[in-house]
Protein backbone atom coordinates (compact mmCIF):
# COMPACT_ATOMS: atom_id res chain seq x y z
CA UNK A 1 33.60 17.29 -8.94
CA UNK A 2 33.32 14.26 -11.17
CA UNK A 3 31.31 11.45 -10.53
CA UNK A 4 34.42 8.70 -9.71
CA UNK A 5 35.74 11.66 -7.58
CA UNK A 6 32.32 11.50 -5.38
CA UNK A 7 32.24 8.01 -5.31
CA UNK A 8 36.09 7.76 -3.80
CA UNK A 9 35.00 10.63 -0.93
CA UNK A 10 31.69 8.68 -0.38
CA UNK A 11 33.49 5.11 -0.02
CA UNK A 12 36.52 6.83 2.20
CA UNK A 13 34.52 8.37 4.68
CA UNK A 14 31.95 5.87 5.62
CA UNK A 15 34.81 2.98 5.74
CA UNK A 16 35.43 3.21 9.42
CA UNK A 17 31.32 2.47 9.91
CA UNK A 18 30.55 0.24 7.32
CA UNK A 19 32.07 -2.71 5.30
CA UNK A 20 32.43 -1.84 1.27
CA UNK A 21 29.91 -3.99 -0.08
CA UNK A 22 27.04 -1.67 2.00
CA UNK A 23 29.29 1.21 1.27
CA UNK A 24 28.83 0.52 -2.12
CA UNK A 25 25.20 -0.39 -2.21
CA UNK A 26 24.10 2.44 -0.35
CA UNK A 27 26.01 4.58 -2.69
CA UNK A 28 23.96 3.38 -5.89
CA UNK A 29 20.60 4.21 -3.41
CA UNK A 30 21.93 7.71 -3.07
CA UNK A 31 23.21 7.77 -7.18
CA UNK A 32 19.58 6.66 -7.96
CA UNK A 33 17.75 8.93 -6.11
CA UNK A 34 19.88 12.22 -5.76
CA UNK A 35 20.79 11.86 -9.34
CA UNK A 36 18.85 9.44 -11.30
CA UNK A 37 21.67 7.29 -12.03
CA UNK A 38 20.51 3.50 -12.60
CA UNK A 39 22.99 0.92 -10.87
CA UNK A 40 23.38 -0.19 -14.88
CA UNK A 41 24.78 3.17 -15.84
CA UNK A 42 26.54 3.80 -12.62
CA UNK A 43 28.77 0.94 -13.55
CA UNK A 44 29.97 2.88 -16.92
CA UNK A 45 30.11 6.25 -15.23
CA UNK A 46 33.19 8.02 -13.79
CA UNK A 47 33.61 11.47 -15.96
CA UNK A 48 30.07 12.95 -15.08
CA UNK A 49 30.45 16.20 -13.39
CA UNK A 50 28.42 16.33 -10.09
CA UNK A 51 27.26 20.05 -9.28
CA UNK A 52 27.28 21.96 -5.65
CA UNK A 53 24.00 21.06 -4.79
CA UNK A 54 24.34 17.49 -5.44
CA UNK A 55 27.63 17.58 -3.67
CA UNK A 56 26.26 18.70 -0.77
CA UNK A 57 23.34 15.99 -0.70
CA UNK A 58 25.85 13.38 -0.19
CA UNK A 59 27.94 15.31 2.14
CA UNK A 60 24.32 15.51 4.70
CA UNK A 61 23.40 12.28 3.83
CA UNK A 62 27.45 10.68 4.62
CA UNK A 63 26.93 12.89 8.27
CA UNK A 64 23.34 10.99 8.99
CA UNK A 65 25.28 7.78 7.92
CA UNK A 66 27.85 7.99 10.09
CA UNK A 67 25.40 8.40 12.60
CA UNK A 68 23.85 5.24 11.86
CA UNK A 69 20.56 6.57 10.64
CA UNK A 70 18.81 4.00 8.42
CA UNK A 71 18.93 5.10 4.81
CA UNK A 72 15.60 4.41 4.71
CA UNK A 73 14.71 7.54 6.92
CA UNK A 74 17.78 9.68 5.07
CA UNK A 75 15.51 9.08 2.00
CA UNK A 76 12.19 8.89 3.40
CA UNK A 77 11.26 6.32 1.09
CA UNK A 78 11.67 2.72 0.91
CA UNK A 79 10.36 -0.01 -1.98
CA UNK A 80 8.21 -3.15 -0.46
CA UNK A 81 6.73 -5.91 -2.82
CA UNK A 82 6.41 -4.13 -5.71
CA UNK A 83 5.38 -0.53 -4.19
CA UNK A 84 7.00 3.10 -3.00
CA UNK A 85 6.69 3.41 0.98
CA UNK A 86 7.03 7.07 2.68
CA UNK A 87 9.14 6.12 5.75
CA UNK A 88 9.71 8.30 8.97
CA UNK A 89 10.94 7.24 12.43
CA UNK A 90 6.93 7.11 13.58
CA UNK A 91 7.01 3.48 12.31
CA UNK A 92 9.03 0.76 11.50
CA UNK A 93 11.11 0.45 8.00
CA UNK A 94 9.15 -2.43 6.38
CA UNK A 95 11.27 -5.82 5.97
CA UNK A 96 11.65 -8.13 3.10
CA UNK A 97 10.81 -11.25 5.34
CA UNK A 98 7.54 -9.62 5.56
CA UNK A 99 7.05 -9.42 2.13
CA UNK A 100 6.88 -13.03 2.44
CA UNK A 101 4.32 -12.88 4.54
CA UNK A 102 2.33 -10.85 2.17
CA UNK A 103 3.40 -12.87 -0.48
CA UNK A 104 2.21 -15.97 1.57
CA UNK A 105 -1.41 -14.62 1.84
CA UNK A 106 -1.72 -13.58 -1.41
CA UNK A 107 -0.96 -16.90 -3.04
CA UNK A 108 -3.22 -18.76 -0.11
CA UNK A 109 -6.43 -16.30 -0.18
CA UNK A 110 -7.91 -16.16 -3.87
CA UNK A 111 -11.17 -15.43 -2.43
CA UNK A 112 -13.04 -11.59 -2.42
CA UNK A 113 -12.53 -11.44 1.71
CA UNK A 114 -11.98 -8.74 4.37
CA UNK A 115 -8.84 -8.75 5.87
CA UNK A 116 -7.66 -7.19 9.35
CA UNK A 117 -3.88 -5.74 9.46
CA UNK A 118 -3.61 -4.93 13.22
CA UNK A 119 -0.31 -2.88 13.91
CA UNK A 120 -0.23 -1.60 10.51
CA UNK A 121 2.85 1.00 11.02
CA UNK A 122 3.75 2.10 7.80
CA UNK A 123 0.79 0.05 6.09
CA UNK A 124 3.48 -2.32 4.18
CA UNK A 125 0.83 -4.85 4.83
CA UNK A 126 -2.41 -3.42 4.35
CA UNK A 127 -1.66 -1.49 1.39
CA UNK A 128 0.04 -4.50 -0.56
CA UNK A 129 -3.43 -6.52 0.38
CA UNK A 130 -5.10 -3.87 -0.68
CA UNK A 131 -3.62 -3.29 -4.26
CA UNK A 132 -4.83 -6.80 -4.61
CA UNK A 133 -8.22 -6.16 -6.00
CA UNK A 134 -10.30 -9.13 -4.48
CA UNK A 135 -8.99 -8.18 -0.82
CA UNK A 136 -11.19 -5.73 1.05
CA UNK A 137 -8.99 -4.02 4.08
CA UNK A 138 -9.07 -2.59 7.56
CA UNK A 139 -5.78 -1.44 9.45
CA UNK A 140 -5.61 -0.65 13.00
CA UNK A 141 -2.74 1.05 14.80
CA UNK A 142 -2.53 2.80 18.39
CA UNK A 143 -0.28 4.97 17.21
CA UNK A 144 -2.06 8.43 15.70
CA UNK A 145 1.18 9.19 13.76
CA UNK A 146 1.94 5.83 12.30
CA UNK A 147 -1.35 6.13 11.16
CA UNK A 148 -0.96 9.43 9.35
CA UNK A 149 1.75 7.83 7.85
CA UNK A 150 0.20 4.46 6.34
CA UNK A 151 -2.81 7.00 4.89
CA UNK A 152 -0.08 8.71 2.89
CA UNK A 153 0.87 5.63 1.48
CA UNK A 154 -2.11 3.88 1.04
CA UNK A 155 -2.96 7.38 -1.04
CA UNK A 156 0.57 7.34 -2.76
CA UNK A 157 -0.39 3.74 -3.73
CA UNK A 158 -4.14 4.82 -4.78
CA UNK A 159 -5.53 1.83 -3.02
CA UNK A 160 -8.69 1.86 -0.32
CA UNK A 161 -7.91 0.70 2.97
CA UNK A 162 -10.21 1.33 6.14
CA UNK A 163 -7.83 2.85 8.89
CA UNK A 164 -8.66 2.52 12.67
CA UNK A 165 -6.81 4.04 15.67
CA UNK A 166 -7.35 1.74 18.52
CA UNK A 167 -5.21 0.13 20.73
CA UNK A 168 -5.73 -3.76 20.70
CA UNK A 169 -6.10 -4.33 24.00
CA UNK A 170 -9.15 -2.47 24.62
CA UNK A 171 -10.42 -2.28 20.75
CA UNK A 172 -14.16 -4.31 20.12
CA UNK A 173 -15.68 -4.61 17.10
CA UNK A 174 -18.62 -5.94 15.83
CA UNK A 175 -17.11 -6.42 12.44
CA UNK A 176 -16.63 -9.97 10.97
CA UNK A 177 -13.45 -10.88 9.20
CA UNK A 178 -12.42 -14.03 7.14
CA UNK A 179 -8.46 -13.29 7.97
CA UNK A 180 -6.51 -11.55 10.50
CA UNK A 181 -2.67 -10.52 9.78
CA UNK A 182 -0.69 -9.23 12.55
CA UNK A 183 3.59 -8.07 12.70
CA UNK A 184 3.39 -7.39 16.55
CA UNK A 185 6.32 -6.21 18.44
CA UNK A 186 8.16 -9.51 19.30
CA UNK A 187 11.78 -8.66 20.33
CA UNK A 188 12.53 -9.63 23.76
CA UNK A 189 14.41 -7.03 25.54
CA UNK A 190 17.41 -9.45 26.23
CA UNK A 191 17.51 -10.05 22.62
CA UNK A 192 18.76 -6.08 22.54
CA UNK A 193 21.69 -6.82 22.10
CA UNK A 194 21.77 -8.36 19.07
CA UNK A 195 20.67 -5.84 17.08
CA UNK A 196 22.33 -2.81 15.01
CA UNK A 197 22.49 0.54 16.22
CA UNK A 198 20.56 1.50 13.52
CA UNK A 199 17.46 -0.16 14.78
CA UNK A 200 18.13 0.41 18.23
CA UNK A 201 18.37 4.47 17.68
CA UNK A 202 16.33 5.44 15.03
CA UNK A 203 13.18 2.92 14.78
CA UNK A 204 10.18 3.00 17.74
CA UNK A 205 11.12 0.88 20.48
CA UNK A 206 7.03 0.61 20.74
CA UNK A 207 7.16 -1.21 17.24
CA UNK A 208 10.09 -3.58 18.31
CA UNK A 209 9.80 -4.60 21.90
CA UNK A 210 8.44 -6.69 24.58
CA UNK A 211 9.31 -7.64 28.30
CA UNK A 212 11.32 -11.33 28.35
CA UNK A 213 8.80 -12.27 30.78
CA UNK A 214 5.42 -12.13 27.96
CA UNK A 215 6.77 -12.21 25.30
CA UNK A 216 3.43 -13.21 23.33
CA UNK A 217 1.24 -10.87 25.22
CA UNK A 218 0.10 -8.73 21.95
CA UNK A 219 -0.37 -12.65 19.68
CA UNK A 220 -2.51 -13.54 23.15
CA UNK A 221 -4.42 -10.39 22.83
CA UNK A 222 -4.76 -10.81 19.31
CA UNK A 223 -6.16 -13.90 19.39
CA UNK A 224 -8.65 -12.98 22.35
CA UNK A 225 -9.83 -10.24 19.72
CA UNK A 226 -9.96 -12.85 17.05
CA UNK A 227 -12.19 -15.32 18.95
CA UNK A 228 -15.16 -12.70 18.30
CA UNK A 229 -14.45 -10.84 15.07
CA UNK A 230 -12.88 -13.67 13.17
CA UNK A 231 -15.26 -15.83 11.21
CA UNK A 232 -15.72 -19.48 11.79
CA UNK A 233 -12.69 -21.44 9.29
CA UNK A 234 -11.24 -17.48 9.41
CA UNK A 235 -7.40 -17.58 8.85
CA UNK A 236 -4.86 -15.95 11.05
CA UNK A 237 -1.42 -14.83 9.92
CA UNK A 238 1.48 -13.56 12.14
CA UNK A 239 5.10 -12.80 11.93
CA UNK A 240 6.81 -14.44 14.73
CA UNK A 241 10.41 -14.24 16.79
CA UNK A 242 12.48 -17.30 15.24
CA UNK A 243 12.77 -18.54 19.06
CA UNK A 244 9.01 -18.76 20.26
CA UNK A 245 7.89 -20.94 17.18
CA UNK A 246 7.35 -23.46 19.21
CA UNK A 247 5.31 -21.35 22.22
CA UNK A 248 3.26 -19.61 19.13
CA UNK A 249 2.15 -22.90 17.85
CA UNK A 250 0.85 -24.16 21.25
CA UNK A 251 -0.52 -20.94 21.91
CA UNK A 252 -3.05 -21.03 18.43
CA UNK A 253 -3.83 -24.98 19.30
CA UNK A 254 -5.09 -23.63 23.10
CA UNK A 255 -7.34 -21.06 21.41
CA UNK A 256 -8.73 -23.56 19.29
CA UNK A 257 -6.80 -23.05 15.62
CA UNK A 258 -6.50 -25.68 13.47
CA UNK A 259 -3.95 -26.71 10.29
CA UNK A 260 -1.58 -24.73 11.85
CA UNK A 261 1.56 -24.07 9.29
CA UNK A 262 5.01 -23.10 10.38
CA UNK A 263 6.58 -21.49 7.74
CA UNK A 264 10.62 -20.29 7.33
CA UNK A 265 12.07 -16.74 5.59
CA UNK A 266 14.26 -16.97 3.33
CA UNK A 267 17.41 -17.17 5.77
CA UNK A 268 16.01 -20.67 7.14
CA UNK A 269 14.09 -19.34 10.28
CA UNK A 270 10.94 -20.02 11.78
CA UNK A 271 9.35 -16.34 10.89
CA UNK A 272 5.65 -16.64 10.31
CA UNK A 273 2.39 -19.08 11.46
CA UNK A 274 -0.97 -19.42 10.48
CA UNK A 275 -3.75 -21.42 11.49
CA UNK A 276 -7.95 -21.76 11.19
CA UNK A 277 -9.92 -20.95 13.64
CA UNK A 278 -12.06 -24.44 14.51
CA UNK A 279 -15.85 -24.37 13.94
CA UNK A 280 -17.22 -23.49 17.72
């Protein structure tokens, strides 16, 4: 089979699932990986003969697919600010909105500090502090196997990163931090039905949801955690839900946070806070 040939099956099949401009993106994923075919050169190829074995890696990956599986978990890898992240179902598939958060502390914070990622999943956030040489960092998780997962990539990356397995609503500390950074689960159950089928089958509901009546009950437990571990004029970072800006802002102002910023992704939303925590 030639390469154009593969490429015709590939876009034919998955038509009925997906529209042709993911079609074709995932497709150059696939090319890059299974055959280490740069998008550049894929766009002069066409008369490269594909063998059985790399035949039959698109043919399981177009069944997963059509499934809906994220191709994120097909590959078990995913890129995220400049670094190569092992994924797996036991945490969520790191987003580019929260590179911008990353991206947001790293241009604030110039300062040698210690840094708290709480709900580290994958480690996205933790290990891109980390490779950051002035940032000294802890991650805490309650899940076990999340947690297996962000020390392979904090290894993968060859950065340092102090990894705790504690839930957050029972976890004390007599550790000081200058900056807590939290991506808590934030999706209100009615807002289910917005979302993909992708996410909704294949990515840990733990991860993703809360109950439309608290919908800010891990920033509130956060924040009680905060009020003895983060150091006076400590910063605190979160990644928000684009309709509770307004409730998160309030909510840092009760517990005493001050020069609170409201910040937007790049689609326009309301997607991540951060405040200072007043001098007592």
């Amino acid at each position: 089979m030639k390469l154009k040939d593969l490429k015709k099956d590939f876009i034919s099949k998955l038509a009925i699932t997906y529209p042709n401009e993911e079609i074709l993106s995932i497709f150059k994923i696939l090319c890059k990986d299974y055959l280490n075919v740069s998008p550049t050169k894929l766009l002069l190829a066409g008369e490269e003969l594909i063998n059985k074995k790399q035949a039959d890696m698109f043919s399981k990956a177009i069944i997963r697919l059509l499934n809906e599986e994220p191709i994120q978990y097909i590959l078990k890898t995913t890129s995220f600010y400049g670094l190569e992240f092992i994924c797996t179902p036991s945490a969520l598939i790191p987003r580019s909105e929260t590179e911008e958060l990353v991206d947001w502390i790293i241009k604030s914070e110039r300062n040698k500090i210690s840094i708290l990622d709480i709900g580290t999943g994958t480690g996205c956030i933790s290990v891109s502090l980390a490779n950051h040489n002035s940032f000294e960092v802890d991650a805490l998780d309650v899940s076990s196997s999340a947690l297996d997962l962000a020390k392979q990539n904090a290894k993968i990356n060859k950065v340092d990163v102090n990894f705790i397995e504690a839930d957050i609503f029972e976890y004390k500390s007599n550790k000081k931090y200058d900056l807590i950074v939290s991506n808590p689960p934030y999706v209100r159950n009615l807002e289910k039905k917005k979302m993909q089928n992708n996410v909704l089958n294949f990515e840990p509901e733990l991860a993703l949801f809360v109950e439309d009546d608290d919908p800010l009950v891990f920033y509130r437990a956060i924040l009680k955690f905060a009020h003895n571990t983060l150091v006076e004029k400590g910063k605190i970072y979160f990644e928000i839900n684009e309709c509770l800006y307004t409730e998160m802002k309030a909510l840092l102002i009760s517990n005493g946070y001050v020069d609170i910023w409201l910040k937007k992704d790049f689609f326009g939303k309301y997607r991540f806070i951060s405040g200072i925590k007043a001098d007592s």
